[in-house]
N, C-alpha and C. Protein backbone atom coordinates (compact mmCIF):
# COMPACT_ATOMS: atom_id res chain seq x y z
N UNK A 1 -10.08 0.12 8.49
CA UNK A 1 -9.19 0.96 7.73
C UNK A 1 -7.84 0.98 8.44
N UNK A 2 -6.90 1.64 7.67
CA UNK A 2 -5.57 1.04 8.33
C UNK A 2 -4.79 2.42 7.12
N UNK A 3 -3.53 1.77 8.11
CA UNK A 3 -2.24 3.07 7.86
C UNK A 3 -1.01 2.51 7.57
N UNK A 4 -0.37 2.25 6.83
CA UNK A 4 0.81 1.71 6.20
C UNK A 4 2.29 2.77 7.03
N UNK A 5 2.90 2.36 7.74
CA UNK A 5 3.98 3.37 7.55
C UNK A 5 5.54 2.70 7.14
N UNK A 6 6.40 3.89 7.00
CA UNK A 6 7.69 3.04 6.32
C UNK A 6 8.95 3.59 6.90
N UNK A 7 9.83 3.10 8.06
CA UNK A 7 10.82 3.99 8.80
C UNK A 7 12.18 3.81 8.11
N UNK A 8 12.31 2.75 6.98
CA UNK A 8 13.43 2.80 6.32
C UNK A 8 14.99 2.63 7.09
N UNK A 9 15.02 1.51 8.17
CA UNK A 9 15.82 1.56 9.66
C UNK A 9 17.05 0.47 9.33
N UNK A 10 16.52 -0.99 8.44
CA UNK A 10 16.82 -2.13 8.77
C UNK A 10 17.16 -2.06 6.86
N UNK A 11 16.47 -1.45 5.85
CA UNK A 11 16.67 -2.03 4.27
C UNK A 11 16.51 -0.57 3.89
N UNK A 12 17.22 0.62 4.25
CA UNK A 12 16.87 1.89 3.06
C UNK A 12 16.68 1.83 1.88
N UNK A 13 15.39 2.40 1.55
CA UNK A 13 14.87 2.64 0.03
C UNK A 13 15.18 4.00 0.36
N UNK A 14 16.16 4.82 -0.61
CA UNK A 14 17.07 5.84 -0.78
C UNK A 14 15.94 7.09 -0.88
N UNK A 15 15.03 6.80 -1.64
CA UNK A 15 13.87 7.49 -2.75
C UNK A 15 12.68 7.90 -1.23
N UNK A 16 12.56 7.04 -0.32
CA UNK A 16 11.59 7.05 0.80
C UNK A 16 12.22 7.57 1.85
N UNK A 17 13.58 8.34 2.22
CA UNK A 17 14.42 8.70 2.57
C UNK A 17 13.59 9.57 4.04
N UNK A 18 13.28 10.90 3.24
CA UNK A 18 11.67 11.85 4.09
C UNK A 18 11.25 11.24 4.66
N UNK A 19 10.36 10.05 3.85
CA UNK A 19 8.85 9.62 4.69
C UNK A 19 9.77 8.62 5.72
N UNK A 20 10.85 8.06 5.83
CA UNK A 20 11.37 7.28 7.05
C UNK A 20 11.70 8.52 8.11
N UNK A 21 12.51 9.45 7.45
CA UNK A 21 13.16 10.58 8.83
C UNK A 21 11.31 10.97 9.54
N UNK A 22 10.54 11.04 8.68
CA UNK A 22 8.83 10.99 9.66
C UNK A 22 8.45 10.23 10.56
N UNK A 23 9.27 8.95 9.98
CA UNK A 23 8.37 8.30 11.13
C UNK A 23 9.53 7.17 12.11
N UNK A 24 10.17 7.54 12.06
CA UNK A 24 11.59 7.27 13.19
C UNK A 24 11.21 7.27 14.24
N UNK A 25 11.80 6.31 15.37
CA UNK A 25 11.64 6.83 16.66
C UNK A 25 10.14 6.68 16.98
N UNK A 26 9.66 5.61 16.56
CA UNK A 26 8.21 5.84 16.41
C UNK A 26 7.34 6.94 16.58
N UNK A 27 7.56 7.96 16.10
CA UNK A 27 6.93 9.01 15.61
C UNK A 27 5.30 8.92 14.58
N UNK A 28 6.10 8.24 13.30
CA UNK A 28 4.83 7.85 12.57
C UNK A 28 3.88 8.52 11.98
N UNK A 29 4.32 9.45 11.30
CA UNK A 29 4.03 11.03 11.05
C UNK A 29 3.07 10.67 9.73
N UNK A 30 3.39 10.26 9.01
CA UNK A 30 3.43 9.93 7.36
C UNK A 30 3.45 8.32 7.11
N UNK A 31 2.18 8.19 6.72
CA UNK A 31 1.96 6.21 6.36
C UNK A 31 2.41 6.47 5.09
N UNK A 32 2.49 5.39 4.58
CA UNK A 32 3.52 5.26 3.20
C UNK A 32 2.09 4.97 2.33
N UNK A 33 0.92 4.42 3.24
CA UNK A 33 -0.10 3.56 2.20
C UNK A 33 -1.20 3.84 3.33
N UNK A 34 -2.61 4.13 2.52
CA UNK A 34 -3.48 3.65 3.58
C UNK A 34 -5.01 2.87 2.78
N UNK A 35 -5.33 2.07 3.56
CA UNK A 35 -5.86 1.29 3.23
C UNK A 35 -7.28 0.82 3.88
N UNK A 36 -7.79 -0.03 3.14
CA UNK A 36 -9.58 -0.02 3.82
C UNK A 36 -9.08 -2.11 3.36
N UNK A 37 -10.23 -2.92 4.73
CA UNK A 37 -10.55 -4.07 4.85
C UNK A 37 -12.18 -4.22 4.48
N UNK A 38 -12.60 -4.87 3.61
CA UNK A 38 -14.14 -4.48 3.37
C UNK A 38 -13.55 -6.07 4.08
N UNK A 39 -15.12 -6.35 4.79
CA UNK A 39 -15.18 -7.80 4.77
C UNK A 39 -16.15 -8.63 3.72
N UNK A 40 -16.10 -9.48 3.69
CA UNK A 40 -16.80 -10.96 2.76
C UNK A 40 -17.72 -10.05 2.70
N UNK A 41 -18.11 -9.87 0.92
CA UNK A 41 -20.24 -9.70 0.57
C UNK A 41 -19.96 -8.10 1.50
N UNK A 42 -19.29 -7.35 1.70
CA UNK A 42 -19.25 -6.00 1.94
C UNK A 42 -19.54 -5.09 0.59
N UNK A 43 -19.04 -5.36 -0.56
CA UNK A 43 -18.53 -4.65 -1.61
C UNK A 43 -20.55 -4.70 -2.44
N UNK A 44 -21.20 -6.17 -1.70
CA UNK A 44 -22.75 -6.65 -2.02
C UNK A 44 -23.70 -5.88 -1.50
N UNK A 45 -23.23 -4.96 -0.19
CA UNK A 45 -24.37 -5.04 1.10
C UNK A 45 -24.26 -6.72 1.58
N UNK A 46 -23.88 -7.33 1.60
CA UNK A 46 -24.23 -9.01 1.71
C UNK A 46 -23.13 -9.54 3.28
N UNK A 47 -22.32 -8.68 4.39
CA UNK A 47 -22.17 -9.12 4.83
C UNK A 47 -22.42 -9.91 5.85
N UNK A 48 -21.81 -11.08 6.13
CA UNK A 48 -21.85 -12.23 7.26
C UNK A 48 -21.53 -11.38 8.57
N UNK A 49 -22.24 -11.71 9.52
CA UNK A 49 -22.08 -11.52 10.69
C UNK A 49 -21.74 -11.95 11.51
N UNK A 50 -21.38 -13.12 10.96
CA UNK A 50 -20.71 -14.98 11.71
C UNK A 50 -19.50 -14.91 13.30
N UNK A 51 -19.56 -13.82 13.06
CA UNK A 51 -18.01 -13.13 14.03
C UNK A 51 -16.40 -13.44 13.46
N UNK A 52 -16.71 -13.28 12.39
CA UNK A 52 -15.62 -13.61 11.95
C UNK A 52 -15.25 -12.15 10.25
N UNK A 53 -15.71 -10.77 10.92
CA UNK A 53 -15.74 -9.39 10.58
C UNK A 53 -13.92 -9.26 10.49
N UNK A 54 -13.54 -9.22 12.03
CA UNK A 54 -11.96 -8.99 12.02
C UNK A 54 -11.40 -9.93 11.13
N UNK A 55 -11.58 -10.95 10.61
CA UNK A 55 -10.85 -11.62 9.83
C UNK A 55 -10.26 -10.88 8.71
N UNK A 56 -10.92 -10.26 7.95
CA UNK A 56 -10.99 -9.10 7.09
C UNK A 56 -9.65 -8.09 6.67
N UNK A 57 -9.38 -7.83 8.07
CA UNK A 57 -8.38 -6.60 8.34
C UNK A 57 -6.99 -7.78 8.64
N UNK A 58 -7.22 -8.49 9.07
CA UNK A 58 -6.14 -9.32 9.31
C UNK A 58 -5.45 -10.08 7.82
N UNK A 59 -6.12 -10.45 7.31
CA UNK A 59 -6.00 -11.34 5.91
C UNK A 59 -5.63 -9.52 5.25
N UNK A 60 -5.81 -8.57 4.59
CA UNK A 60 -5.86 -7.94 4.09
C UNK A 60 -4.38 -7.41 4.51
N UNK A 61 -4.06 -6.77 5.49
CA UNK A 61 -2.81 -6.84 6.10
C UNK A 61 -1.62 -7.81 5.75
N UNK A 62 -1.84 -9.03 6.24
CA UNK A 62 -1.03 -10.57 6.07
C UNK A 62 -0.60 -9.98 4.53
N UNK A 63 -1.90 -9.61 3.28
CA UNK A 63 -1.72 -10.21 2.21
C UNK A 63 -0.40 -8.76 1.87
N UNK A 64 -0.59 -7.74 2.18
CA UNK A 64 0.64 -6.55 2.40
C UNK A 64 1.87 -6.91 2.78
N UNK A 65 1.87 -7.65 3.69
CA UNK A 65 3.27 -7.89 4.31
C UNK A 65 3.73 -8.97 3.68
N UNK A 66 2.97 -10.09 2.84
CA UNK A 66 3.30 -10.46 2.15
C UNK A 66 4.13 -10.23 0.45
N UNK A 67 3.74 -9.18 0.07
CA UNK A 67 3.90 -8.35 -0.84
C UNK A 67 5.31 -7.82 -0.74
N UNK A 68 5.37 -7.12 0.33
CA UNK A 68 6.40 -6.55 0.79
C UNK A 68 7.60 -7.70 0.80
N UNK A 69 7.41 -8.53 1.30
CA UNK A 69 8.70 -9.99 1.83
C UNK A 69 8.86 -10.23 0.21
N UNK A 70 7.86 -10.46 -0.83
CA UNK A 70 8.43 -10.87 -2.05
C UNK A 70 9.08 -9.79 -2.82
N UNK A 71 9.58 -7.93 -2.51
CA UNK A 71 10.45 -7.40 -3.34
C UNK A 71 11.98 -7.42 -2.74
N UNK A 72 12.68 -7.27 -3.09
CA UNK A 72 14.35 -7.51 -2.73
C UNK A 72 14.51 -5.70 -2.17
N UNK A 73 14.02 -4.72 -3.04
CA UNK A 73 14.49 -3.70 -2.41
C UNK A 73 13.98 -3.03 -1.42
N UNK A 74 12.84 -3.86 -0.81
CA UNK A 74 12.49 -3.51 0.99
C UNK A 74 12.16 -4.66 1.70
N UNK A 75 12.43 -4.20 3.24
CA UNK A 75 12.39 -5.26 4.42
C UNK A 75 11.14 -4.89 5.08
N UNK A 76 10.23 -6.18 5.21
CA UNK A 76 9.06 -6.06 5.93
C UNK A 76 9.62 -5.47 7.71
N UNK A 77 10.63 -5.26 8.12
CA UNK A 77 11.33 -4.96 9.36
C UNK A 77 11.34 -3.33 9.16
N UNK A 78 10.83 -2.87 7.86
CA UNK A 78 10.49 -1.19 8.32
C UNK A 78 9.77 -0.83 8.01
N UNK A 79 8.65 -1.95 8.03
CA UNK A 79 6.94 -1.32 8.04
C UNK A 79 6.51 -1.70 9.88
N UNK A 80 5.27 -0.42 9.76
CA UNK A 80 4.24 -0.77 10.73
C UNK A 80 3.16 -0.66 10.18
N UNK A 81 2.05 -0.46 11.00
CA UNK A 81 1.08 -0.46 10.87
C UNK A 81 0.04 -0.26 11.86
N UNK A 82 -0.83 1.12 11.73
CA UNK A 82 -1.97 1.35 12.53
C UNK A 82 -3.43 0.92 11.93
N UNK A 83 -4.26 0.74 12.78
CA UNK A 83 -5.36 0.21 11.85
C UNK A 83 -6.79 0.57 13.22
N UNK A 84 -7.93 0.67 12.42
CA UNK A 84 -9.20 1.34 13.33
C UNK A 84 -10.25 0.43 12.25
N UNK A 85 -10.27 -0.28 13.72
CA UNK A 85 -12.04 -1.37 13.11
C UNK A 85 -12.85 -0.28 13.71
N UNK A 86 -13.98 -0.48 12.24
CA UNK A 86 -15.12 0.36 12.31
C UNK A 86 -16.33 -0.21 11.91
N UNK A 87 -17.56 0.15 12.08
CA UNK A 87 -18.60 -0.46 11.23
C UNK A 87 -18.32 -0.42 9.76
N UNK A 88 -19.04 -1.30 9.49
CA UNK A 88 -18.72 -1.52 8.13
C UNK A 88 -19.27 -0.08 6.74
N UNK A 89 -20.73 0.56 7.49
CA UNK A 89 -20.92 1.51 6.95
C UNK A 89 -20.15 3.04 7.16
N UNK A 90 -18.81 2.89 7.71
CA UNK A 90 -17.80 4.00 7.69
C UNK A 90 -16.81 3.23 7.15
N UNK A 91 -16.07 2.20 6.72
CA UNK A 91 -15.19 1.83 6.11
C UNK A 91 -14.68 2.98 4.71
N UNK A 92 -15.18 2.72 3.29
CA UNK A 92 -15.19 3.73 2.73
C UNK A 92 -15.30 5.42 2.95
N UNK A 93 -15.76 5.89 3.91
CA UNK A 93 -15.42 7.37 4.44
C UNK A 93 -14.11 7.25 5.26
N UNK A 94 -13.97 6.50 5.75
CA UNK A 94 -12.88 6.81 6.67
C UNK A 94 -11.68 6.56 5.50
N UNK A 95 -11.77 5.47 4.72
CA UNK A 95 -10.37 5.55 3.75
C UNK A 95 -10.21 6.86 2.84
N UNK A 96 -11.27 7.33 2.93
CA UNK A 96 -11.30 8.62 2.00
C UNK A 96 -10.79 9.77 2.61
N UNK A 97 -11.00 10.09 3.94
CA UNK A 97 -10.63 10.74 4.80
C UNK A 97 -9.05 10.42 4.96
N UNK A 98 -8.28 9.63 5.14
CA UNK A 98 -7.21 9.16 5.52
C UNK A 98 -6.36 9.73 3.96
N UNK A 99 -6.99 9.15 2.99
CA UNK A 99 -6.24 9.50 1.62
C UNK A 99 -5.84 11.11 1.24
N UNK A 100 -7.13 11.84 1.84
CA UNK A 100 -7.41 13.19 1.42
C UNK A 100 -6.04 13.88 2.27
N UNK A 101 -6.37 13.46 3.76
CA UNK A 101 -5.26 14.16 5.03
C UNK A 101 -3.94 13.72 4.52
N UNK A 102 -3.88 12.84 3.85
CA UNK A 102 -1.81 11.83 4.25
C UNK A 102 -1.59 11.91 2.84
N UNK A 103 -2.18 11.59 2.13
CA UNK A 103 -1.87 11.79 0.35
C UNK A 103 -1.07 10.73 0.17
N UNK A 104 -1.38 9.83 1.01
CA UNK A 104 0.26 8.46 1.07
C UNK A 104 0.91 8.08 -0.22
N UNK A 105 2.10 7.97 -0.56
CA UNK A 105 3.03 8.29 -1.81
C UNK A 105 2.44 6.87 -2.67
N UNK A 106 2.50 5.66 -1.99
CA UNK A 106 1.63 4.83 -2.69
C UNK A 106 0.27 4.55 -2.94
N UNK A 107 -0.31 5.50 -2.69
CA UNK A 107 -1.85 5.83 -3.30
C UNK A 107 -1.70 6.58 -4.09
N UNK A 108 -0.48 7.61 -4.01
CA UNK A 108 -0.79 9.04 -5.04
C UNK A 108 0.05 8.83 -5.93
N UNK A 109 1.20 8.13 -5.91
CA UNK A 109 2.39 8.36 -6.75
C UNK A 109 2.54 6.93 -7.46
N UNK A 110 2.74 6.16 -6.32
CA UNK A 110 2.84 4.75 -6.84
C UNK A 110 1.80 3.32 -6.60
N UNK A 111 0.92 4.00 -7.35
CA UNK A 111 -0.29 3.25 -6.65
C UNK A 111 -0.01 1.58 -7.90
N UNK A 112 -1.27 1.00 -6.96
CA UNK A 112 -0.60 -0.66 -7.22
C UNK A 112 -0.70 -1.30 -5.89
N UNK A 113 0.07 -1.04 -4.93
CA UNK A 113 0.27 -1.53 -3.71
C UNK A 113 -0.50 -2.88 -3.18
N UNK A 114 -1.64 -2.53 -3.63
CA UNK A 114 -2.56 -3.02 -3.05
C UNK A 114 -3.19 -3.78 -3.97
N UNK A 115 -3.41 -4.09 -5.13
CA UNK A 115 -3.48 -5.02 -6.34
C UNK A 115 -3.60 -6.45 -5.88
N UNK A 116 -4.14 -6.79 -6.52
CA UNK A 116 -4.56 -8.51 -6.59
C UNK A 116 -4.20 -9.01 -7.97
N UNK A 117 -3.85 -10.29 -8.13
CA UNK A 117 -3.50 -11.23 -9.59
C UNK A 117 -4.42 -10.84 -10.22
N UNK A 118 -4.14 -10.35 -11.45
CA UNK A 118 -5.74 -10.28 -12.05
C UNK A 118 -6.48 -11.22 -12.92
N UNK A 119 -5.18 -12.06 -13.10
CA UNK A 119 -5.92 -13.39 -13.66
C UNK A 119 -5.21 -13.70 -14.76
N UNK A 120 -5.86 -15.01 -15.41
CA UNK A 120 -4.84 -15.39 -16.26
C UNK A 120 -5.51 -14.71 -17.81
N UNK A 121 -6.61 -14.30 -17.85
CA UNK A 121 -7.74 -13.26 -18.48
C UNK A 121 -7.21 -12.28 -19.01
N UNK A 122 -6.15 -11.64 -18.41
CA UNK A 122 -6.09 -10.28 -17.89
C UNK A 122 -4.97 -9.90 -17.53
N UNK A 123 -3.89 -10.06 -17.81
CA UNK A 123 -2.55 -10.41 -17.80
C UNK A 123 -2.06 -9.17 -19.46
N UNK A 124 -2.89 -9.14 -19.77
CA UNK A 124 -2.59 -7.63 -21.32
C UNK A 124 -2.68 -6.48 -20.07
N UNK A 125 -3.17 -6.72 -19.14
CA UNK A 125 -3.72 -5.33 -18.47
C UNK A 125 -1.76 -4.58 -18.21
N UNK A 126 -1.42 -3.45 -17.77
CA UNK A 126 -0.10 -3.28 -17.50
C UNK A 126 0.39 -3.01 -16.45
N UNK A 127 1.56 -3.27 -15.94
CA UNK A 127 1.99 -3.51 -14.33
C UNK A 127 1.72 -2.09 -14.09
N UNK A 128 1.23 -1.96 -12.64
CA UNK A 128 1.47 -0.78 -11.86
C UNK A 128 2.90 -0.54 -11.89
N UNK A 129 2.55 1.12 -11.42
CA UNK A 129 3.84 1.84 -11.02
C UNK A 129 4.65 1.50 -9.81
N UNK A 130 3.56 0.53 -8.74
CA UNK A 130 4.50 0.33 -7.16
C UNK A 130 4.96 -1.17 -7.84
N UNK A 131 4.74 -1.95 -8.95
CA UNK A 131 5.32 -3.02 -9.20
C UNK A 131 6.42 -2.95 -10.25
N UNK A 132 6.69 -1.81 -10.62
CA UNK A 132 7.49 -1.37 -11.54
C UNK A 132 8.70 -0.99 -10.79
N UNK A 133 8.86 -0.44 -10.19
CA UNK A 133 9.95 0.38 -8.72
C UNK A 133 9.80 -0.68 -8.02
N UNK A 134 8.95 -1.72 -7.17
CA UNK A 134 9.75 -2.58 -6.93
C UNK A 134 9.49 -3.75 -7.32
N UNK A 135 9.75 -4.46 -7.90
CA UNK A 135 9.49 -5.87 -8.67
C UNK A 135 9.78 -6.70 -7.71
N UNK A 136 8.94 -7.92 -7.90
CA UNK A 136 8.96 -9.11 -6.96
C UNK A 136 7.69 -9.82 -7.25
N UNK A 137 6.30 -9.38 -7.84
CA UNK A 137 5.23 -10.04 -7.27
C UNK A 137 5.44 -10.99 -8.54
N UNK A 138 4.71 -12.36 -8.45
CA UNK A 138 5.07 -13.36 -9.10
C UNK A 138 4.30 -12.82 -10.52
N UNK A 139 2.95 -12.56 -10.46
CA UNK A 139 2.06 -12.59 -11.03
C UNK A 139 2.04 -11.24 -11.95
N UNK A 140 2.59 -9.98 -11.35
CA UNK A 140 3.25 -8.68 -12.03
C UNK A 140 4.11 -9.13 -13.09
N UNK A 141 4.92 -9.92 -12.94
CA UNK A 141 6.02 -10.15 -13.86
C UNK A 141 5.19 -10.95 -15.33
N UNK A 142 3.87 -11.18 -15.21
CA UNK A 142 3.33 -11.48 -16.44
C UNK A 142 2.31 -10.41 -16.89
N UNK A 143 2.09 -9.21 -16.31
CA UNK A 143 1.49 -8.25 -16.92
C UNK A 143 2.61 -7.76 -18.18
N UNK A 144 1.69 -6.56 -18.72
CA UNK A 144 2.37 -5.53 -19.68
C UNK A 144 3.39 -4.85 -19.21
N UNK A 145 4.46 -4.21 -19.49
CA UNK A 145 5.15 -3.75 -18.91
C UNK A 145 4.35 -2.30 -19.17
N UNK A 146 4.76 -1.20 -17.87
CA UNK A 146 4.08 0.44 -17.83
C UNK A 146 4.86 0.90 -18.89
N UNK A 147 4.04 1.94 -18.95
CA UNK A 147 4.98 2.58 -20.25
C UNK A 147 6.08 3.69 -19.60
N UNK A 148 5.73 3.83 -18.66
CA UNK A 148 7.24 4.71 -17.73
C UNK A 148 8.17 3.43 -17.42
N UNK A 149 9.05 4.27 -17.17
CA UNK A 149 10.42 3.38 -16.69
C UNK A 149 10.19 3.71 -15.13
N UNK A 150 11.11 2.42 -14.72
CA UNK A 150 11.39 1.94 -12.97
C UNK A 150 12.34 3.84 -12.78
N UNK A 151 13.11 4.26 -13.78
CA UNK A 151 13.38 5.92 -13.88
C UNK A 151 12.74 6.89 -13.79
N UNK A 152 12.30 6.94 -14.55
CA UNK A 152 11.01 7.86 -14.92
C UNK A 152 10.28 8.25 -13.28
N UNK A 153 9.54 6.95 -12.74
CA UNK A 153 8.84 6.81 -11.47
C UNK A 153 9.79 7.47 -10.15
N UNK A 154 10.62 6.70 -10.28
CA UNK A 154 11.74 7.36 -9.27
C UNK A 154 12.15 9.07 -9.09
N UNK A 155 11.85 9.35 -10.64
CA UNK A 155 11.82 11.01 -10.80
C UNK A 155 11.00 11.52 -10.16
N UNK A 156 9.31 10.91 -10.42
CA UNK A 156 8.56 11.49 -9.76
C UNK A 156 8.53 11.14 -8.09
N UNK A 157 8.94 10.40 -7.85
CA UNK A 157 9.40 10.13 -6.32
C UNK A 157 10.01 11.22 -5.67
N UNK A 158 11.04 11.61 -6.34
CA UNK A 158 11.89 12.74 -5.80
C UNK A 158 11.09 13.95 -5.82
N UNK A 159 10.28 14.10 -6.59
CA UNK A 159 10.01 15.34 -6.69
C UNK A 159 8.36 15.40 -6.22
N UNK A 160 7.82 14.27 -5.65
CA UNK A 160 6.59 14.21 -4.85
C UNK A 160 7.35 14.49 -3.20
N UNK A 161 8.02 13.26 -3.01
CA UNK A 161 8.25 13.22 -1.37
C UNK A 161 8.93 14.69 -1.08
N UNK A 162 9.81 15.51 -1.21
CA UNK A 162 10.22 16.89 -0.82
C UNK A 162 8.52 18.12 -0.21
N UNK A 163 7.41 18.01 -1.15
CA UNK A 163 6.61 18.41 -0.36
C UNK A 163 5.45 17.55 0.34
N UNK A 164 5.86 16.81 0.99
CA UNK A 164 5.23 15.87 2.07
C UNK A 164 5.71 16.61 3.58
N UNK A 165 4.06 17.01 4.00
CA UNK A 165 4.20 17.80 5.15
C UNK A 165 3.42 17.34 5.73
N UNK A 166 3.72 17.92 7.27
CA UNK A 166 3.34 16.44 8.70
C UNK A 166 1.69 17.50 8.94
C-alpha cells in the first residue's frame, strides 16, 4: 500500500494549492492519492511466491508516474511517495484504513487516478473526473466525455480542499 503526495513546488496546480502548503518542506501531511499493489493472482487467492511479490508495488507506482508525465498541467517533480510492503492478507485493510484517515482528494473528489485502458470493448464507458481536470491519458481521450465539466470539478475542488485537515 502506498501514499501519493503532491507539494506543487516545480508546476503549481492552483486548485491543489492547500494540499502542497501540507506537504512542503517535506512535511507530507496530506497524500493527494492512496493506493494498494495487489500482486499477480492476488485479486484469485492465486498468488506466486516466485520472489518476485515487490514487483507489484514497483510496476503499480512506475504505471502513476507515468500517468502523471502524460498531463501538461502537472510535473512528476511534485510528487512523492511513501509506500509499506505488507503481507498480502493486509493489503486491502490497510488501503481502507489509509482512505478512511486522509480522504485523499483523488479518491474522494477526483477519483480515476488510478484507472487502466479499459479496452477497445468499453470505450462507451465515460472518462473519470481525474481525467477530465487533467487530460493527457491517450486512451481517456476515447472514452465518453463526464457529464460535469473540467468547471464544474474544479468547483468542487475548491470547496473540498478548504476542509482538509492534518
Amino acid at each position: 500500500m502506498y501514499l501519493i503526495y503532491y507539494s506543487g513546488e516545480n508546476k503549481p496546480f492552483a486548485p491543489y494549492d492547500r494540499i502542497a502548503d501540507l506537504n512542503r518542506n517535506n512535511a507530507f501531511t496530506h497524500p493527494i492519492y492512496a493506493g494498494k499493489a495487489v500482486p499477480a493472482g492476488g485479486r484469485r487467492g492465486t498468488i506466486d511466491t516466485d520472489g518476485s511479490l515487490g514487483f507489484a508495488l514497483w510496476s503499480r507506482l512506475t504505471e502513476h508516474s507515468d500517468t502523471i508525465r502524460s498531463v501538461s498541467n502537472l510535473s512528476i517533480s511534485d510528487f512523492w511517495a511513501r509506500f509499506l510492503v505488507v503481507d498480502d492478507t493486509w493489503i486491502g485493510h490497510g488501503e481502507g484504513l489509509l482512505l478512511r484517515h486522509f480522504r485523499p482528494i483523488w479518491n474522494q473528489v477526483l477519483d480515476g487516478f488510478g484507472n487502466h485502458d479499459p479496452g477497445s470493448g468499453r470505450y462507451n464507458q465515460r472518462r473519470s473526473p481525474w481525467d477530465t481536470v487533467h487530460p493527457g491519458r491517450a486512451w481517456a481521450f476515447r472514452c465518453a466525455d463526464h457529464p460535469k465539466s473540467s468547471e464544474q470539478m474544479l468547483v468542487e475542488i475548491e470547496t473540498y480542499v478548504p476542509n482538509i485537515s492534518i
